[in-house]
Protein backbone atom coordinates (compact mmCIF):
# COMPACT_ATOMS: atom_id res chain seq x y z
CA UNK A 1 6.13 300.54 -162.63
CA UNK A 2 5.85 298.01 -159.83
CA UNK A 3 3.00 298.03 -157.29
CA UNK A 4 4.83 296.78 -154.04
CA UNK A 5 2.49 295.73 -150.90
CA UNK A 6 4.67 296.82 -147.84
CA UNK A 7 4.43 297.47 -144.04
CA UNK A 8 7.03 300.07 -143.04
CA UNK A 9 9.78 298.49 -141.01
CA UNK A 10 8.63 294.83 -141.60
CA UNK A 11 10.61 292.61 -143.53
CA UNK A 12 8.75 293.79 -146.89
CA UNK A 13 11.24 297.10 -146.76
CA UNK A 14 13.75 295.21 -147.46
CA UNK A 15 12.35 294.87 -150.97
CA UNK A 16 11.49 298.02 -150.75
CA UNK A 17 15.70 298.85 -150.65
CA UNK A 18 16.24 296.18 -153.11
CA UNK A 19 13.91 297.71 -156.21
CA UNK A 20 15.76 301.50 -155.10
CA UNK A 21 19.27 299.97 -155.51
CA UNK A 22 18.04 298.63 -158.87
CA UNK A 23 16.76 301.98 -159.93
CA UNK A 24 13.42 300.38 -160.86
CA UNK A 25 10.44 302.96 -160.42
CA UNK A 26 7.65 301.61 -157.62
CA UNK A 27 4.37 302.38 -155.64
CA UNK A 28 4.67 301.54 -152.46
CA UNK A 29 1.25 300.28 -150.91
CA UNK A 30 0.19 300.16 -147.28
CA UNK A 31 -2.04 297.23 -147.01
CA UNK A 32 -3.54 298.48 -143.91
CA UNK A 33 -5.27 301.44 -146.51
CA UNK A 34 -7.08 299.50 -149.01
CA UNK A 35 -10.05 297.17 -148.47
CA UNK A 36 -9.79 293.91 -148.72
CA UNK A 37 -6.14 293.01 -149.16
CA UNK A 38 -6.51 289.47 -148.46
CA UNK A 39 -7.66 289.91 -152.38
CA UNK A 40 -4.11 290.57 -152.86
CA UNK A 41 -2.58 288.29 -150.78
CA UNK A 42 -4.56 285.56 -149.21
CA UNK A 43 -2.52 284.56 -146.47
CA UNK A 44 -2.22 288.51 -145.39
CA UNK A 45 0.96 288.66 -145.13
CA UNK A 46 3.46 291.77 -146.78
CA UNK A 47 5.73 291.84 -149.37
CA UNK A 48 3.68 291.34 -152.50
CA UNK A 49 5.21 292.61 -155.85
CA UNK A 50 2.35 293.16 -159.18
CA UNK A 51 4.78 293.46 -162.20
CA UNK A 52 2.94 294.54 -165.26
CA UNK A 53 -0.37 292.16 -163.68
CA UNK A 54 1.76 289.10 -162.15
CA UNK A 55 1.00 289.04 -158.77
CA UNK A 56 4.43 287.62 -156.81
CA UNK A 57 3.90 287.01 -152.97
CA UNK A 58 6.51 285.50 -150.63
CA UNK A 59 9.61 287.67 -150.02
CA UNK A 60 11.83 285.29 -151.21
CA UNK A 61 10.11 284.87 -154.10
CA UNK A 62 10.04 288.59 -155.12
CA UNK A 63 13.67 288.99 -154.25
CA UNK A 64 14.60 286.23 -156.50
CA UNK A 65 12.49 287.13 -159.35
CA UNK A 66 13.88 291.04 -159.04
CA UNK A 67 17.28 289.82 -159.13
CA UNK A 68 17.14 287.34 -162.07
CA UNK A 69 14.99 289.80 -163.96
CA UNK A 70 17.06 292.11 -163.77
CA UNK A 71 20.28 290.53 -163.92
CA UNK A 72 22.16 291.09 -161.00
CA UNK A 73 25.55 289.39 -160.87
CA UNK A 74 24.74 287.76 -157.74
CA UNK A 75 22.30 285.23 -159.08
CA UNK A 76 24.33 284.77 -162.54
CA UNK A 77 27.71 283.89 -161.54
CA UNK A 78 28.71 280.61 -161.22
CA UNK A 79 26.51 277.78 -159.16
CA UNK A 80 28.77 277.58 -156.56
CA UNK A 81 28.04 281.43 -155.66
CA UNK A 82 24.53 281.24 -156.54
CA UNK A 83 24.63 278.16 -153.61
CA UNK A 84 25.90 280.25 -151.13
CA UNK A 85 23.53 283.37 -152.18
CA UNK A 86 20.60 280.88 -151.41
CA UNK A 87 21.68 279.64 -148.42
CA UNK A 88 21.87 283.05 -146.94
CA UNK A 89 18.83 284.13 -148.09
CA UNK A 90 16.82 281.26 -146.57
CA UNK A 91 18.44 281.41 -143.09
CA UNK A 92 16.90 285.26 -143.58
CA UNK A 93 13.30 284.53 -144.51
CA UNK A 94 13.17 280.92 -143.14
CA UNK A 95 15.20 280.78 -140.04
CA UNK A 96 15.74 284.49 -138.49
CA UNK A 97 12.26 285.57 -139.44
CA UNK A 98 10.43 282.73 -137.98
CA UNK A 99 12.81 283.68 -134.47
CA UNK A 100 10.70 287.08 -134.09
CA UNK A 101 7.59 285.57 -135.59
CA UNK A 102 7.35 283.25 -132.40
CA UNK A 103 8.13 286.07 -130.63
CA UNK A 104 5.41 288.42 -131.33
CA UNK A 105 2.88 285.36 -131.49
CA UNK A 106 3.87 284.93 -127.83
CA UNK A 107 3.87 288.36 -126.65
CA UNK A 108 0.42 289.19 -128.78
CA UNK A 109 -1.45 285.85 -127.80
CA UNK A 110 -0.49 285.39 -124.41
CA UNK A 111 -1.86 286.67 -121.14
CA UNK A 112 0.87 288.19 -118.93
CA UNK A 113 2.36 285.76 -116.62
CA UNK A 114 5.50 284.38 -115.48
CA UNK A 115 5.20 281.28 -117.96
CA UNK A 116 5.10 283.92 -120.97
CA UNK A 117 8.02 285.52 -119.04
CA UNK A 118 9.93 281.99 -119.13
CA UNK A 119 8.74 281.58 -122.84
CA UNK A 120 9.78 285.18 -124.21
CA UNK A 121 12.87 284.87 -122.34
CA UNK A 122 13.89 281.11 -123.89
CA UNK A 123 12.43 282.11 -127.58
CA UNK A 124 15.26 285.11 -127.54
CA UNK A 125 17.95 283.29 -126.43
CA UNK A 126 17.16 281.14 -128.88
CA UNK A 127 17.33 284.24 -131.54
CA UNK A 128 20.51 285.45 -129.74
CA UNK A 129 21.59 281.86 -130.77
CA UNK A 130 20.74 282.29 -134.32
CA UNK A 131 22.38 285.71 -134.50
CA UNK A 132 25.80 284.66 -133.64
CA UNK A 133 25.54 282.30 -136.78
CA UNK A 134 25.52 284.93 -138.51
CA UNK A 135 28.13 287.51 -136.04
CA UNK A 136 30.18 284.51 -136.76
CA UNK A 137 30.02 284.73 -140.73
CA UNK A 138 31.23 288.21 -140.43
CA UNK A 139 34.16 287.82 -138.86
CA UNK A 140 36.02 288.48 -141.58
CA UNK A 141 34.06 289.91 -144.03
CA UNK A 142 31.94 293.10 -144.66
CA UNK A 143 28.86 291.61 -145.99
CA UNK A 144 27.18 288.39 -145.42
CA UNK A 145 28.17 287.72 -149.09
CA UNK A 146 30.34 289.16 -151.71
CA UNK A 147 32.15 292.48 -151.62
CA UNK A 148 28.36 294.58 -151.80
CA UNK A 149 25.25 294.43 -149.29
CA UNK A 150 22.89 292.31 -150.98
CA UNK A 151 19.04 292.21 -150.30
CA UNK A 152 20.56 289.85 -147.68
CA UNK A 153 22.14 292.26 -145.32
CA UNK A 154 19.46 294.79 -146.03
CA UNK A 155 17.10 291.88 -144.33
CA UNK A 156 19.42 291.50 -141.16
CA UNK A 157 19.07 295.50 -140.46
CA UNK A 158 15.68 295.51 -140.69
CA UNK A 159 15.28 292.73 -138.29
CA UNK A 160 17.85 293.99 -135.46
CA UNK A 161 14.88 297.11 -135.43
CA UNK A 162 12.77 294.69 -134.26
CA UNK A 163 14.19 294.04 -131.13
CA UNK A 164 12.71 297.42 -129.81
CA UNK A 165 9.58 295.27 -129.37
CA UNK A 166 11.15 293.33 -127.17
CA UNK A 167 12.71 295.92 -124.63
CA UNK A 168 11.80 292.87 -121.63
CA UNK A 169 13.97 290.30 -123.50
CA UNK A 170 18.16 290.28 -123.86
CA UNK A 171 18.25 289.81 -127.38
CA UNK A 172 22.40 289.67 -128.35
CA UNK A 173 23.06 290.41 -131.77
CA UNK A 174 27.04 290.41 -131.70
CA UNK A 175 29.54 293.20 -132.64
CA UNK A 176 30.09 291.99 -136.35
CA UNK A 177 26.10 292.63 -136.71
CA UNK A 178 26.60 295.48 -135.44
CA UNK A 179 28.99 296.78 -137.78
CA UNK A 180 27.17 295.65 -140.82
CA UNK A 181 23.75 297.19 -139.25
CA UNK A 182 25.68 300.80 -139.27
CA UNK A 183 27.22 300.19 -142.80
CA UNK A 184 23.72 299.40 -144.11
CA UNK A 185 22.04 301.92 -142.24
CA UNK A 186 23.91 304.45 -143.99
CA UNK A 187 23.56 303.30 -147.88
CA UNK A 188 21.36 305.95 -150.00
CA UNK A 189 19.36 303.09 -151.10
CA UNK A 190 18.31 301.82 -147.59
CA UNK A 191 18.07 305.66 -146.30
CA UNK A 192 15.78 306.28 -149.69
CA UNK A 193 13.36 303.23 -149.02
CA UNK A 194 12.87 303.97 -145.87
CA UNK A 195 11.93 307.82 -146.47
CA UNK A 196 9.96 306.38 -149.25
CA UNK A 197 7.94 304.33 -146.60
CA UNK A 198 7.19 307.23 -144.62
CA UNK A 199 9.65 305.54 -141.79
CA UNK A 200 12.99 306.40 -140.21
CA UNK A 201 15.24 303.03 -139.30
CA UNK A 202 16.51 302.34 -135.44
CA UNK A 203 19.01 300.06 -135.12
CA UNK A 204 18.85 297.44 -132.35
CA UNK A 205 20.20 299.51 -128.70
């Protein structure tokens, strides 16, 4: 059984729906209830995936080694496919994330003024930017890729949640997000995880 590190609602659920639609049996683990968890992960930072005694931190990294491990067609198809998988992938955890990241460093390290007004407001239109990269890839598609939600679009849910944190900012996620937010929101294996993590999902208003 795996021993999966995860804050409910953060981007860590997402592996959280990934392990359910493998059917692979897990614990899921609230860092903020055990001492010490920078034992676990130094950098303190959620997911982080023991399999069998390998520790595996980085979300990226855990998706990856899920998939492969357990042979999911999406990582071993041809190269070409594989490409676009990883492309995908790292807009999620390298581009999109980082977008909110700056946002709550700003809102949670910054005394209120209208310069952090300015900022907050700049920083999301600079996520609204980034979201109609990816309104734009579904234009004519379901998913971001293939004919299934990957752990890909499970991600881009997840993150439209966050925008509740925001409820100051005009964050614009685009009708074709939309659309794949409700699609994902209603897959047994995102319903499950969530439930699992003691959490219920809210799409962006």
């Amino acid at each position: 059984m795996y021993t999966l590190y995860s804050l409910p609602g953060s981007c860590s659920t997402g592996i959280s729906v990934l392990l359910t639609k493998l059917g692979q049996p897990f614990e899921v683990v609230n860092p903020k209830e055990i001492e010490n968890y920078l034992s676990v992960s130094p950098t303190g930072q959620v997911p982080a995936l023991v399999d069998d005694g390998l520790l595996i931190t980085e979300g990226a990294a855990i998706a990856l080694y899920l998939l492969e491990k357990h042979d999911s067609e999406i990582v071993a198809g041809k190269l070409s496919d594989k490409a676009v998988f990883l492309r995908w992938l790292m807009f999620n955890y390298a581009t999109l994330h980082p977008a909110y990241s700056k946002l709550f460093a700003v809102n949670g390290n910054m005394e209120d003024s209208a310069e952090k007004t300015a900022l907050m407001q700049a920083l999301a239109d600079k996520l609204s930017d980034t979201w109609a990269i990816v309104d734009q890839r579904l234009e004519n598609q379901k998913f971001v890729v293939g004919e299934q939600a990957t752990v890909i679009d499970y991600l881009l849910a997840i993150y439209t949640g966050w925008n509740a944190f925001f409820p100051a900012q005009s964050i614009t996620v685009g009708d074709n997000v939309r659309k794949l937010v409700s699609t994902v929101a209603g897959l047994p294996e995102f319903q499950e995880a969530f439930a699992k993590e003691g959490n219920e999902f809210v799409a962006a208003a």
